[in-house]
N, C-alpha and C. Protein backbone atom coordinates (compact mmCIF):
# COMPACT_ATOMS: atom_id res chain seq x y z
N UNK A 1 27.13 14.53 7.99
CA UNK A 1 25.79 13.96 7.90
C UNK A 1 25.74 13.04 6.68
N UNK A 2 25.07 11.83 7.21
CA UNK A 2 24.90 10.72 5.43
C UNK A 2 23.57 10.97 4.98
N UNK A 3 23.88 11.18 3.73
CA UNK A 3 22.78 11.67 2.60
C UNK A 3 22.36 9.63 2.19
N UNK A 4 21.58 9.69 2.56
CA UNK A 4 20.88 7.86 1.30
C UNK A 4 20.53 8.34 0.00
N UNK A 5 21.05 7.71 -0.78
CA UNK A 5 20.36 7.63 -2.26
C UNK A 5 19.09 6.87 -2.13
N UNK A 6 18.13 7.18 -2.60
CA UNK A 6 16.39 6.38 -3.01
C UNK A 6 16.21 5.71 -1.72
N UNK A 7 15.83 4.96 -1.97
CA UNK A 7 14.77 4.21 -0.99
C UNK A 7 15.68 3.20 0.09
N UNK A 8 15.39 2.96 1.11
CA UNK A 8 15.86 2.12 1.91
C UNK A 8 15.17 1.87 3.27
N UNK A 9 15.27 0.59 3.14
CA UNK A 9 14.38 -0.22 5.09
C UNK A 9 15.17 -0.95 5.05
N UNK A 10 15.35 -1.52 6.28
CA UNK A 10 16.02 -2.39 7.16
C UNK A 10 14.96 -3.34 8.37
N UNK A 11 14.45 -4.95 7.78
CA UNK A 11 13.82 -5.62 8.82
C UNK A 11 14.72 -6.18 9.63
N UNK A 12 14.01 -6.55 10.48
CA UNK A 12 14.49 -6.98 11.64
C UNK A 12 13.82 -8.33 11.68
N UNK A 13 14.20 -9.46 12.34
CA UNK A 13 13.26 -10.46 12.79
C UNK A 13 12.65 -10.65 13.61
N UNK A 14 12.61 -9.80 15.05
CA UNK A 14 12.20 -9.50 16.30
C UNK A 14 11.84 -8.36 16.16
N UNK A 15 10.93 -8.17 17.72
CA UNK A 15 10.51 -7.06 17.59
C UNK A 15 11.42 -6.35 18.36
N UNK A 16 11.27 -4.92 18.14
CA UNK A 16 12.56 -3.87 18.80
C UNK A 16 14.06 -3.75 17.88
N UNK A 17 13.75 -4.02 16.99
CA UNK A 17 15.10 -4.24 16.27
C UNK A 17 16.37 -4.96 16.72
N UNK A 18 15.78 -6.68 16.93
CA UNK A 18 16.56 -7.50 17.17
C UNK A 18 16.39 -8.57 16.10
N UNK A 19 17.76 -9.05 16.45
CA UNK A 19 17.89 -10.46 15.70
C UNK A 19 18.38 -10.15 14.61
N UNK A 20 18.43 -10.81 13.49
CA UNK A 20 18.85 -11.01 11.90
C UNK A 20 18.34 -9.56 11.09
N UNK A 21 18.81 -8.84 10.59
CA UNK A 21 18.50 -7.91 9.81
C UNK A 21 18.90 -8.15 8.33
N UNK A 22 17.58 -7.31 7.58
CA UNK A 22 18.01 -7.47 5.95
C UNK A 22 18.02 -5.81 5.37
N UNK A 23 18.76 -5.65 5.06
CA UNK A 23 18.67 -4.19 4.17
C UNK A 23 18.06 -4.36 2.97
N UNK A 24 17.08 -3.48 2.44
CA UNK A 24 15.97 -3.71 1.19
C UNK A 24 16.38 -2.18 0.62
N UNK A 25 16.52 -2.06 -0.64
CA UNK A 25 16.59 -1.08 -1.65
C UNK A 25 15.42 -0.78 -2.88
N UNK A 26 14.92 -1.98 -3.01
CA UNK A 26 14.17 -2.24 -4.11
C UNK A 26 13.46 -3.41 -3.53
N UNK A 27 12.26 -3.44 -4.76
CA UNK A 27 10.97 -4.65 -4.27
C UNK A 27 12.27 -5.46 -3.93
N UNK A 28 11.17 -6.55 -3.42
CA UNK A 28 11.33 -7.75 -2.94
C UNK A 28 9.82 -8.80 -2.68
N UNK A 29 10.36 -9.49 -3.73
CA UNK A 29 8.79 -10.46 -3.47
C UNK A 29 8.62 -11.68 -2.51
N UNK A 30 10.02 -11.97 -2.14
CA UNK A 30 9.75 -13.09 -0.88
C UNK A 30 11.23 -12.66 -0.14
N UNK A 31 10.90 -12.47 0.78
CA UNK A 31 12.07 -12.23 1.98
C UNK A 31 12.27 -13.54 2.97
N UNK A 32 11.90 -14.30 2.79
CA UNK A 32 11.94 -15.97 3.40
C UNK A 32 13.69 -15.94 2.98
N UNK A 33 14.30 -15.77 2.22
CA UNK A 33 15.82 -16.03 1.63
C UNK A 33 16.48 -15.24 2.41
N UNK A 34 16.24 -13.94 2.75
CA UNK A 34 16.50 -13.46 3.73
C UNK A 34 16.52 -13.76 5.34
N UNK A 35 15.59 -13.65 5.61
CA UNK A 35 14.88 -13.90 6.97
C UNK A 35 13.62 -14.68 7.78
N UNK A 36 13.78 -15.68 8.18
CA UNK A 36 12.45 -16.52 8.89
C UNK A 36 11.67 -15.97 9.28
N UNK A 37 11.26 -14.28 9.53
CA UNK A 37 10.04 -14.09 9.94
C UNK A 37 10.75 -12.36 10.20
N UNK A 38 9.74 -11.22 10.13
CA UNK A 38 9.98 -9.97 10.10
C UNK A 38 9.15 -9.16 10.96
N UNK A 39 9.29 -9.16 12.12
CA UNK A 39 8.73 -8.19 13.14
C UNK A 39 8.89 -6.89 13.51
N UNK A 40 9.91 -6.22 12.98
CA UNK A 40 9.81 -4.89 12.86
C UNK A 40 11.08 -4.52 12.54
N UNK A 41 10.59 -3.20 11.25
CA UNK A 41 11.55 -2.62 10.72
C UNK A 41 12.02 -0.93 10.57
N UNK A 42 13.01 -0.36 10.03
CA UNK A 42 13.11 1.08 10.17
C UNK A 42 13.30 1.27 8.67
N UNK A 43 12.44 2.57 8.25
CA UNK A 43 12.24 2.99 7.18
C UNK A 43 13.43 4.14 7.12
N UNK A 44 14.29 4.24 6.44
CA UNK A 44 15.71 5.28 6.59
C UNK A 44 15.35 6.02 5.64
N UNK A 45 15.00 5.85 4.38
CA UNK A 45 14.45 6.59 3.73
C UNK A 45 13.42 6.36 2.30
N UNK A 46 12.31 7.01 1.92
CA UNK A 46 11.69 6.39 0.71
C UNK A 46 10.08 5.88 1.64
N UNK A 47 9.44 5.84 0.89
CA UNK A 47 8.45 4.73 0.97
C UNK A 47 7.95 3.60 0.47
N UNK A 48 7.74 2.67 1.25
CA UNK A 48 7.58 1.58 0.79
C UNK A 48 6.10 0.44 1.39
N UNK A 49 5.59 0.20 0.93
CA UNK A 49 4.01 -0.98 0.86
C UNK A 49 4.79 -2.06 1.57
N UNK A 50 4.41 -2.73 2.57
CA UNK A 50 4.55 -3.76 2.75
C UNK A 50 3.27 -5.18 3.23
N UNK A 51 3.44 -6.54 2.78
CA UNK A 51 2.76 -7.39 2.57
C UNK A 51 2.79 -8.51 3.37
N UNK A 52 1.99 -9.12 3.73
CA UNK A 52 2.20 -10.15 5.13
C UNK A 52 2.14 -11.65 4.16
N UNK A 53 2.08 -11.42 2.84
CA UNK A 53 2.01 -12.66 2.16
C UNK A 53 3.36 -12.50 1.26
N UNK A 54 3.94 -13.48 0.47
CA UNK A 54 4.68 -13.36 -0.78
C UNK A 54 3.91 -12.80 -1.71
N UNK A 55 5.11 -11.97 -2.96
CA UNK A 55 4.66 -11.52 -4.36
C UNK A 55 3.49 -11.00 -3.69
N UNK A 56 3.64 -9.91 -2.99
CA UNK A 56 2.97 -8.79 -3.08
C UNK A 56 1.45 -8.64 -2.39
N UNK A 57 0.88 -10.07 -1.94
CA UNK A 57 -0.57 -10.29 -1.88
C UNK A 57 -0.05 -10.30 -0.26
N UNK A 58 -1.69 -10.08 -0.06
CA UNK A 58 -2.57 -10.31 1.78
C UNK A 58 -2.90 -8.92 2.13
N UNK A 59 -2.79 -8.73 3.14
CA UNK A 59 -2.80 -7.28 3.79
C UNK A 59 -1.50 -6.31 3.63
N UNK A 60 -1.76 -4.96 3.50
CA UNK A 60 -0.69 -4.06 3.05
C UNK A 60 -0.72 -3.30 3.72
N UNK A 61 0.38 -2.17 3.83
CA UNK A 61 0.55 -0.95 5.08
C UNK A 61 1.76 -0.02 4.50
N UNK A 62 1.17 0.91 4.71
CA UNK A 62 2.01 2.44 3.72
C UNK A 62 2.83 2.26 4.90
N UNK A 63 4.25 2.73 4.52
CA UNK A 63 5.20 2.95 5.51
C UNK A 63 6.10 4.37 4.76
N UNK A 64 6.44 5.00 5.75
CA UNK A 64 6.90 6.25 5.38
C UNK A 64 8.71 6.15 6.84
N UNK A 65 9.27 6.86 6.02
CA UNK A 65 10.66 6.95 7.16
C UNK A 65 10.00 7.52 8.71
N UNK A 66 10.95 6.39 8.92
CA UNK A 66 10.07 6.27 11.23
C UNK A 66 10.74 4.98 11.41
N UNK A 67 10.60 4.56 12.58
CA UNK A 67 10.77 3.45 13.15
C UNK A 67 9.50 2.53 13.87
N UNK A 68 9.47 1.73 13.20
CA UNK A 68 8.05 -0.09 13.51
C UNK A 68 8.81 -0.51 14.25
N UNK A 69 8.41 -0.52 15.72
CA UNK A 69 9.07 -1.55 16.79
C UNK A 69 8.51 -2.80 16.68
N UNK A 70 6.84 -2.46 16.22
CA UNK A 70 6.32 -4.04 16.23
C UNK A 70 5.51 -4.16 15.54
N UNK A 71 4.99 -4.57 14.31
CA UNK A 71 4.45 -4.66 13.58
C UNK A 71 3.09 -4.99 14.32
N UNK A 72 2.51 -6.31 15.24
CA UNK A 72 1.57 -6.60 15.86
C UNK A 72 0.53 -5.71 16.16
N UNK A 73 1.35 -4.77 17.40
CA UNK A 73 0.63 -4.01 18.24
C UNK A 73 0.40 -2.68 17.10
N UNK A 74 1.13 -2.99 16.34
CA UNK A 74 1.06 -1.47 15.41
C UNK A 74 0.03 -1.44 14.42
N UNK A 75 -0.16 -2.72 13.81
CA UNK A 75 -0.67 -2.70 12.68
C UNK A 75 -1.67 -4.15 12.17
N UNK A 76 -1.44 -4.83 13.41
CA UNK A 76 -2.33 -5.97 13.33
C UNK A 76 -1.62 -7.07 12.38
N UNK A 77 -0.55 -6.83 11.75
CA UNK A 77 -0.14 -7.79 10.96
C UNK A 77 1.28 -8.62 11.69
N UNK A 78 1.64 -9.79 11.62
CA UNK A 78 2.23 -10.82 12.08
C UNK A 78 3.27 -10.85 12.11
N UNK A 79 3.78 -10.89 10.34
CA UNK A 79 4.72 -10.81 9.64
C UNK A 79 4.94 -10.08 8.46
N UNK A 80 5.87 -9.29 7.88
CA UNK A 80 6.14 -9.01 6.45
C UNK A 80 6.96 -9.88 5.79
N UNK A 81 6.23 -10.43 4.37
CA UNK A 81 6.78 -11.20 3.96
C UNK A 81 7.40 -10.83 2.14
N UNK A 82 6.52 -9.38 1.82
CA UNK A 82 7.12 -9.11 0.80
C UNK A 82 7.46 -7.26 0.87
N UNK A 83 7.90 -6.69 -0.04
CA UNK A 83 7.64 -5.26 -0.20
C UNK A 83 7.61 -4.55 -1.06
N UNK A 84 7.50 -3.42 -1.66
CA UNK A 84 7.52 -3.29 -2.79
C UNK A 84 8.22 -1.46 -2.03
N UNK A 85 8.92 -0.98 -3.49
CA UNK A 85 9.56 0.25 -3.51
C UNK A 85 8.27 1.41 -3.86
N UNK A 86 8.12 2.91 -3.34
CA UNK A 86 7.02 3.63 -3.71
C UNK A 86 7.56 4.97 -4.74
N UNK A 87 7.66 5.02 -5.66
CA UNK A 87 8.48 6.04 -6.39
C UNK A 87 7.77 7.66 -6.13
N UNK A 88 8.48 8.66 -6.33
CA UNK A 88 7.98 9.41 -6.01
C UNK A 88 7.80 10.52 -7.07
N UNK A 89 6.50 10.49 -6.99
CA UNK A 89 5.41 11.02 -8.09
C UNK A 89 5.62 12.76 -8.21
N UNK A 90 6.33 13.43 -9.35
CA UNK A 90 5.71 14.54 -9.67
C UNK A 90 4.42 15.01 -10.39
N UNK A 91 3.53 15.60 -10.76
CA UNK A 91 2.52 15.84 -11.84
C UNK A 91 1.50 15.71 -10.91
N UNK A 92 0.55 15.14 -11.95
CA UNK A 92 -1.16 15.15 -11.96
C UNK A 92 -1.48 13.70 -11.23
N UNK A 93 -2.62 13.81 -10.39
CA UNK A 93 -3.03 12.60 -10.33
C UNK A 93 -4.30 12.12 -10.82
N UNK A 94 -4.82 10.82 -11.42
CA UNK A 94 -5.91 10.64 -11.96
C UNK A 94 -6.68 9.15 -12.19
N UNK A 95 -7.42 9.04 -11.76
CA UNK A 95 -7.81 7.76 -11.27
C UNK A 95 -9.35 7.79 -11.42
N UNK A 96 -9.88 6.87 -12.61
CA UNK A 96 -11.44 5.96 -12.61
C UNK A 96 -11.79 5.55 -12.10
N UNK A 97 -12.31 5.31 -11.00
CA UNK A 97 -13.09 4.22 -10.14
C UNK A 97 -14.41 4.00 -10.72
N UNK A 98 -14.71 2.46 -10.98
CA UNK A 98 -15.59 1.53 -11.12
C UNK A 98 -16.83 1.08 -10.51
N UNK A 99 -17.55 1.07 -10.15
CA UNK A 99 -18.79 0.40 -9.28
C UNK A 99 -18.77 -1.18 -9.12
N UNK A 100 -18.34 -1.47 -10.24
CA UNK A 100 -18.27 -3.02 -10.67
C UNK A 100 -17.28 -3.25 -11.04
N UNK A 101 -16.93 -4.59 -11.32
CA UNK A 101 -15.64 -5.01 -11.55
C UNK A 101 -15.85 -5.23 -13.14
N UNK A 102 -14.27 -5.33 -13.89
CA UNK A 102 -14.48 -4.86 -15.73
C UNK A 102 -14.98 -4.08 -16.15
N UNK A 103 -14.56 -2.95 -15.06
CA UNK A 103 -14.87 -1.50 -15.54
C UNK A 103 -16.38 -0.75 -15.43
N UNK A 104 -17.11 -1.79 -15.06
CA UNK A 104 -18.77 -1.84 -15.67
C UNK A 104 -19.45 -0.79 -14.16
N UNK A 105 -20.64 -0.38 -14.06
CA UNK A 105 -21.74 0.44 -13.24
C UNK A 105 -21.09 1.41 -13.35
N UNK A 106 -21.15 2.23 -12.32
CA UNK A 106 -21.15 3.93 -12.24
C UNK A 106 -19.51 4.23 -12.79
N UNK A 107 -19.19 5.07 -13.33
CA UNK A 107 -18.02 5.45 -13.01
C UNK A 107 -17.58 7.17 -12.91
N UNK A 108 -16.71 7.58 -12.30
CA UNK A 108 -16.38 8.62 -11.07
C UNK A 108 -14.77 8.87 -11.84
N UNK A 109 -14.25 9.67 -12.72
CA UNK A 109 -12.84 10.25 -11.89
C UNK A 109 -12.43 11.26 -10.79
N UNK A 110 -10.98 10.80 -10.55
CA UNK A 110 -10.58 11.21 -9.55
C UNK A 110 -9.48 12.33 -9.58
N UNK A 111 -8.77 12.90 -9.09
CA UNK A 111 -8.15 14.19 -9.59
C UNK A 111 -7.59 14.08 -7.78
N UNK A 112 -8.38 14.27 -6.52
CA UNK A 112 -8.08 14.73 -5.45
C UNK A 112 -8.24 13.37 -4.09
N UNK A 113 -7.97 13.67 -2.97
CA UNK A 113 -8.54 12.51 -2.12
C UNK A 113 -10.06 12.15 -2.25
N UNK A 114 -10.74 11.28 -1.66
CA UNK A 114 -12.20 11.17 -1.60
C UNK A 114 -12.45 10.46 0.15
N UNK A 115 -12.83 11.12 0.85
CA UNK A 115 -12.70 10.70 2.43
C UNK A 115 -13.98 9.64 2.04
N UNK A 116 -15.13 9.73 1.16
CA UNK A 116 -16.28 8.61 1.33
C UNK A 116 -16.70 8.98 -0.40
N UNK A 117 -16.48 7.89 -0.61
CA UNK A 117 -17.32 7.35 -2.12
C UNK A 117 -18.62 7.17 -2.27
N UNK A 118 -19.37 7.00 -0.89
CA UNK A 118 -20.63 7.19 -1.24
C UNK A 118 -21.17 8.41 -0.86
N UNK A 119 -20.57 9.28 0.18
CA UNK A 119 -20.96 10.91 0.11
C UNK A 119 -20.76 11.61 -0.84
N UNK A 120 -19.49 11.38 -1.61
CA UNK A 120 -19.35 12.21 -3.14
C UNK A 120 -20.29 11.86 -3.83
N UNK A 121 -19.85 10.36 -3.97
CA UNK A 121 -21.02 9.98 -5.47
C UNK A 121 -22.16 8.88 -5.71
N UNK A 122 -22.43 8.71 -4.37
CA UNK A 122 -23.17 8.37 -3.87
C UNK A 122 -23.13 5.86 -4.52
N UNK A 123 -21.92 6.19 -4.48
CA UNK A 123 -21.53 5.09 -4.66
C UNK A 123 -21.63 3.88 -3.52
N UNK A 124 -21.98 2.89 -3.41
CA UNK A 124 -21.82 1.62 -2.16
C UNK A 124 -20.30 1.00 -2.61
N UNK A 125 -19.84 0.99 -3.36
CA UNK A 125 -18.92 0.20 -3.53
C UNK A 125 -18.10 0.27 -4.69
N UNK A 126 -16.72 -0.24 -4.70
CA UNK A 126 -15.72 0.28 -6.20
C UNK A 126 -15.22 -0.99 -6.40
N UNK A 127 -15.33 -1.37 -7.24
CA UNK A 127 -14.61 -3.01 -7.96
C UNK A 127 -13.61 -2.94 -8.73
N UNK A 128 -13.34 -1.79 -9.47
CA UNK A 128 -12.22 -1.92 -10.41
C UNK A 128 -12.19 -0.59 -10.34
N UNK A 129 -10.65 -0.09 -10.94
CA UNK A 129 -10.31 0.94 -11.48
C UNK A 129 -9.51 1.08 -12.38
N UNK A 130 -8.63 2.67 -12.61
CA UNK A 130 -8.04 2.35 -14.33
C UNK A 130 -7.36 3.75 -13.59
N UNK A 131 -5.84 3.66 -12.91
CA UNK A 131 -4.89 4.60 -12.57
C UNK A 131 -4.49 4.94 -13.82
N UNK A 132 -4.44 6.16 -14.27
CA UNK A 132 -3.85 6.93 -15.12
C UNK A 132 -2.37 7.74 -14.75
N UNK A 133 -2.43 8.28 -13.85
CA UNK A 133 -1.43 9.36 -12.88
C UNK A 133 -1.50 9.22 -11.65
N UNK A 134 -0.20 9.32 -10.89
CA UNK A 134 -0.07 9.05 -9.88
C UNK A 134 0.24 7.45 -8.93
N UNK A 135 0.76 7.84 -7.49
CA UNK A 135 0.36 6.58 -6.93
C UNK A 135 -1.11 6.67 -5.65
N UNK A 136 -1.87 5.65 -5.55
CA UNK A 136 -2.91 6.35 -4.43
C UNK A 136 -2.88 5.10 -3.32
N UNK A 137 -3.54 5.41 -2.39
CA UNK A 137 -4.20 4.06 -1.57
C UNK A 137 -5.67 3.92 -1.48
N UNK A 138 -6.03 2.89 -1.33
CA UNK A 138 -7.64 2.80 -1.22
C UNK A 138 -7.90 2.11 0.12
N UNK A 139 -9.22 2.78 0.61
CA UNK A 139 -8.90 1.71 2.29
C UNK A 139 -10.31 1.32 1.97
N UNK A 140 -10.60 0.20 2.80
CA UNK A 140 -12.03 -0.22 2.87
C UNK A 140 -12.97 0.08 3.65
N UNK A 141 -12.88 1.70 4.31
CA UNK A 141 -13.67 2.67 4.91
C UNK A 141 -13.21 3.65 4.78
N UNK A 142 -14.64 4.52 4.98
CA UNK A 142 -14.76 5.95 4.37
C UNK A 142 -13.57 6.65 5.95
N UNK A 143 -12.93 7.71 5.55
CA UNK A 143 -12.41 8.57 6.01
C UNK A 143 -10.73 8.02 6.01
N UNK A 144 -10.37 7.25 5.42
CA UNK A 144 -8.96 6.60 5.36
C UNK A 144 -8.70 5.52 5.95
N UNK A 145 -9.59 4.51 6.72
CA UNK A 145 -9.86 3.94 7.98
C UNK A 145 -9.14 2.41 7.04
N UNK A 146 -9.02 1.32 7.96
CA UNK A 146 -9.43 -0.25 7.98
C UNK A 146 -8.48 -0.69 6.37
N UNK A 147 -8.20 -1.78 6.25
CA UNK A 147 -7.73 -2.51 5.28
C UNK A 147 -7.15 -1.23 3.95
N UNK A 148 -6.31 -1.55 3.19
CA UNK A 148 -5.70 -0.35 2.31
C UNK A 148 -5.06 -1.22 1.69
N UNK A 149 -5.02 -1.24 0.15
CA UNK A 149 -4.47 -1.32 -1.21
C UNK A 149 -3.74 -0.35 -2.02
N UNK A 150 -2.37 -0.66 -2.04
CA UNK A 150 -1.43 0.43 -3.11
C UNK A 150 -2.00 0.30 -4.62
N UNK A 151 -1.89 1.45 -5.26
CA UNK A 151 -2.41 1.00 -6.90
C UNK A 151 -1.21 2.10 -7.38
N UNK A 152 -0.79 1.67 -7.89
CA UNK A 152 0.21 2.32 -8.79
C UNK A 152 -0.89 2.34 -10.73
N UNK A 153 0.19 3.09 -11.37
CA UNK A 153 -0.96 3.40 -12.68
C UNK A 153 -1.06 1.91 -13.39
N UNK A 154 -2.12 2.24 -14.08
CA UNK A 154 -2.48 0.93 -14.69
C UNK A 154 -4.12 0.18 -14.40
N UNK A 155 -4.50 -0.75 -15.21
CA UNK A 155 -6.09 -1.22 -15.19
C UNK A 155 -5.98 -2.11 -13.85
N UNK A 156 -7.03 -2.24 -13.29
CA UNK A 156 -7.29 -3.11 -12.26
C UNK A 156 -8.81 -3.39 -12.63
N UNK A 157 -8.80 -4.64 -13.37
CA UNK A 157 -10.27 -4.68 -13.40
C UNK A 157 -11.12 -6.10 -12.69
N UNK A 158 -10.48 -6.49 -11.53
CA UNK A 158 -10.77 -7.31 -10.70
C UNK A 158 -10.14 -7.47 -9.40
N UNK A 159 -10.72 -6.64 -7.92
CA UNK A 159 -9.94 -6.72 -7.00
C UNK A 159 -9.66 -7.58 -6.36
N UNK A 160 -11.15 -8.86 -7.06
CA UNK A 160 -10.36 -10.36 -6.27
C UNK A 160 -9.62 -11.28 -6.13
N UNK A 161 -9.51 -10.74 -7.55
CA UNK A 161 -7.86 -11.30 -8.31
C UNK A 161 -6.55 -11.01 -7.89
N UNK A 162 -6.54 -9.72 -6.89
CA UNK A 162 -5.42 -9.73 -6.46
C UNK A 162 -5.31 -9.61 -5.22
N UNK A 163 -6.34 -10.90 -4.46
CA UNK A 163 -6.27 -11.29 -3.29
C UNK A 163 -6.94 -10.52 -2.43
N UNK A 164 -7.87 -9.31 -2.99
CA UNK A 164 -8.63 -8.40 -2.10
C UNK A 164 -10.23 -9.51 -1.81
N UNK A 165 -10.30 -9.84 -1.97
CA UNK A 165 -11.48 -10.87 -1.84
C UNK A 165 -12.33 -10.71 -0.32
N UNK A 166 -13.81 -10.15 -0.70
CA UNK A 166 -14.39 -9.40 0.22
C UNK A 166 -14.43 -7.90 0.33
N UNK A 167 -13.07 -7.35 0.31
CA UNK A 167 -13.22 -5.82 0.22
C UNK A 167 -14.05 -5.27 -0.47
N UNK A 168 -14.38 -4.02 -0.02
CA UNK A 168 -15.40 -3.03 -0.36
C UNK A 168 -14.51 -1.84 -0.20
N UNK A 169 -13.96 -0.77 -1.28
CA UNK A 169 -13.35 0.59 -0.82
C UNK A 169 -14.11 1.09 -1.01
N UNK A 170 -13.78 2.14 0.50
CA UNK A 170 -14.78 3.01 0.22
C UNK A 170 -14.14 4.84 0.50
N UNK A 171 -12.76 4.58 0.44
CA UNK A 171 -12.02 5.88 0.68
C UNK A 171 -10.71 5.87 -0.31
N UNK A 172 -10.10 6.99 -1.01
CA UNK A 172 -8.92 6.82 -1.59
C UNK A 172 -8.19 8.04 -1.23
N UNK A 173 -7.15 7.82 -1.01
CA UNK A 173 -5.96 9.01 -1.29
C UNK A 173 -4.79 9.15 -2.00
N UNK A 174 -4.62 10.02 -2.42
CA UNK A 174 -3.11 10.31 -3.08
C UNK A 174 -1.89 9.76 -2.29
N UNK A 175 -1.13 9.51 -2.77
CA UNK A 175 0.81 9.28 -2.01
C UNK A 175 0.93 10.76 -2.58
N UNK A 176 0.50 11.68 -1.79
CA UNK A 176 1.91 12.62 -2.03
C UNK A 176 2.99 12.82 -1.07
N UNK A 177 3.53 11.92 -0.14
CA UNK A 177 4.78 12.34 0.74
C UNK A 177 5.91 12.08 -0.17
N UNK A 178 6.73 13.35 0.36
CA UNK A 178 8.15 13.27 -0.84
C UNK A 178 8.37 12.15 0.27
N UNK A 179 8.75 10.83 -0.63
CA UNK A 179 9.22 9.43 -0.23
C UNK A 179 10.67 9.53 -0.17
């Protein structure tokens, strides 16, 4: 039996796992050098975010080891054009969420999932946050639903800045799958 060290996917340029393949170990911020276009790939092991824009921006999608025959029908997205590696988190998780963006209106920590931000805390909306521990996702409906952002630790104090422009989260969860 082969054991993989860390993380690894394999795109494809077609869907069904045809055509040109790239093996990925680590981020990657433009796969264009690689491959003209990425329609579905197999996650062998690790998790990994992937992005329908370069350097990391557009729409994103948790991927966990499985096989994406088609990105389209699966996930509404076209192409992957970047990805990033998901490390895998022992400890605490802990996360500020914002009302406003620069930290500013209500603020809420986090410790556990939150299926609705405005049933807990009676929040409409989160603009910024400030990851302390952990990695999480945020989707832009309550119960895990619609559009989703990776945040690894660190300030985020403008989500339009990093191409979320329009979003409203209104659900977060932890990454805890051993990746």
């Amino acid at each position: 039996m082969l054991l993989l060290a860390g993380e690894q996917i394999v795109f494809y340029e077609d869907r069904n796992f045809q055509g040109r393949s790239y093996e990925c170990s680590s981020d990657c911020a433009d796969m264009s050098s690689y491959l003209s276009r990425c329609h579905s790939c197999r996650v062998q092991s690790g998790c990994f975010m992937v992005y329908d824009r370069n350097n990391y921006m557009g729409n994103q999608y948790f991927m966990r080891r499985g096989e994406y025959s088609d990105f389209q029908s699966m996930m509404g997205m076209t192409d992957i054009r970047s990805c990033r590696t998901i490390p895998m988190h022992r400890g605490s998780y802990r996360m500020r969420i914002y009302e406003r963006d620069n930290f500013g209106g209500q603020m809420h920590e986090m410790m556990d999932d939150c299926n609705s931000i405005m049933d807990r805390y009676r929040m409409s909306d989160c603009q910024s946050c400030n990851v302390m521990d952990g990695h999480w996702l945020m989707y832009e409906q309550p119960h895990f639903r619609g559009r989703m952002m990776y945040m690894r630790p660190g300030e985020y104090r403008n989500f339009r800045d990093m191409g979320m422009s329009g979003m409203r989260f209104m659900s977060m969860r932890r990454i805890t799958d051993m990746c």
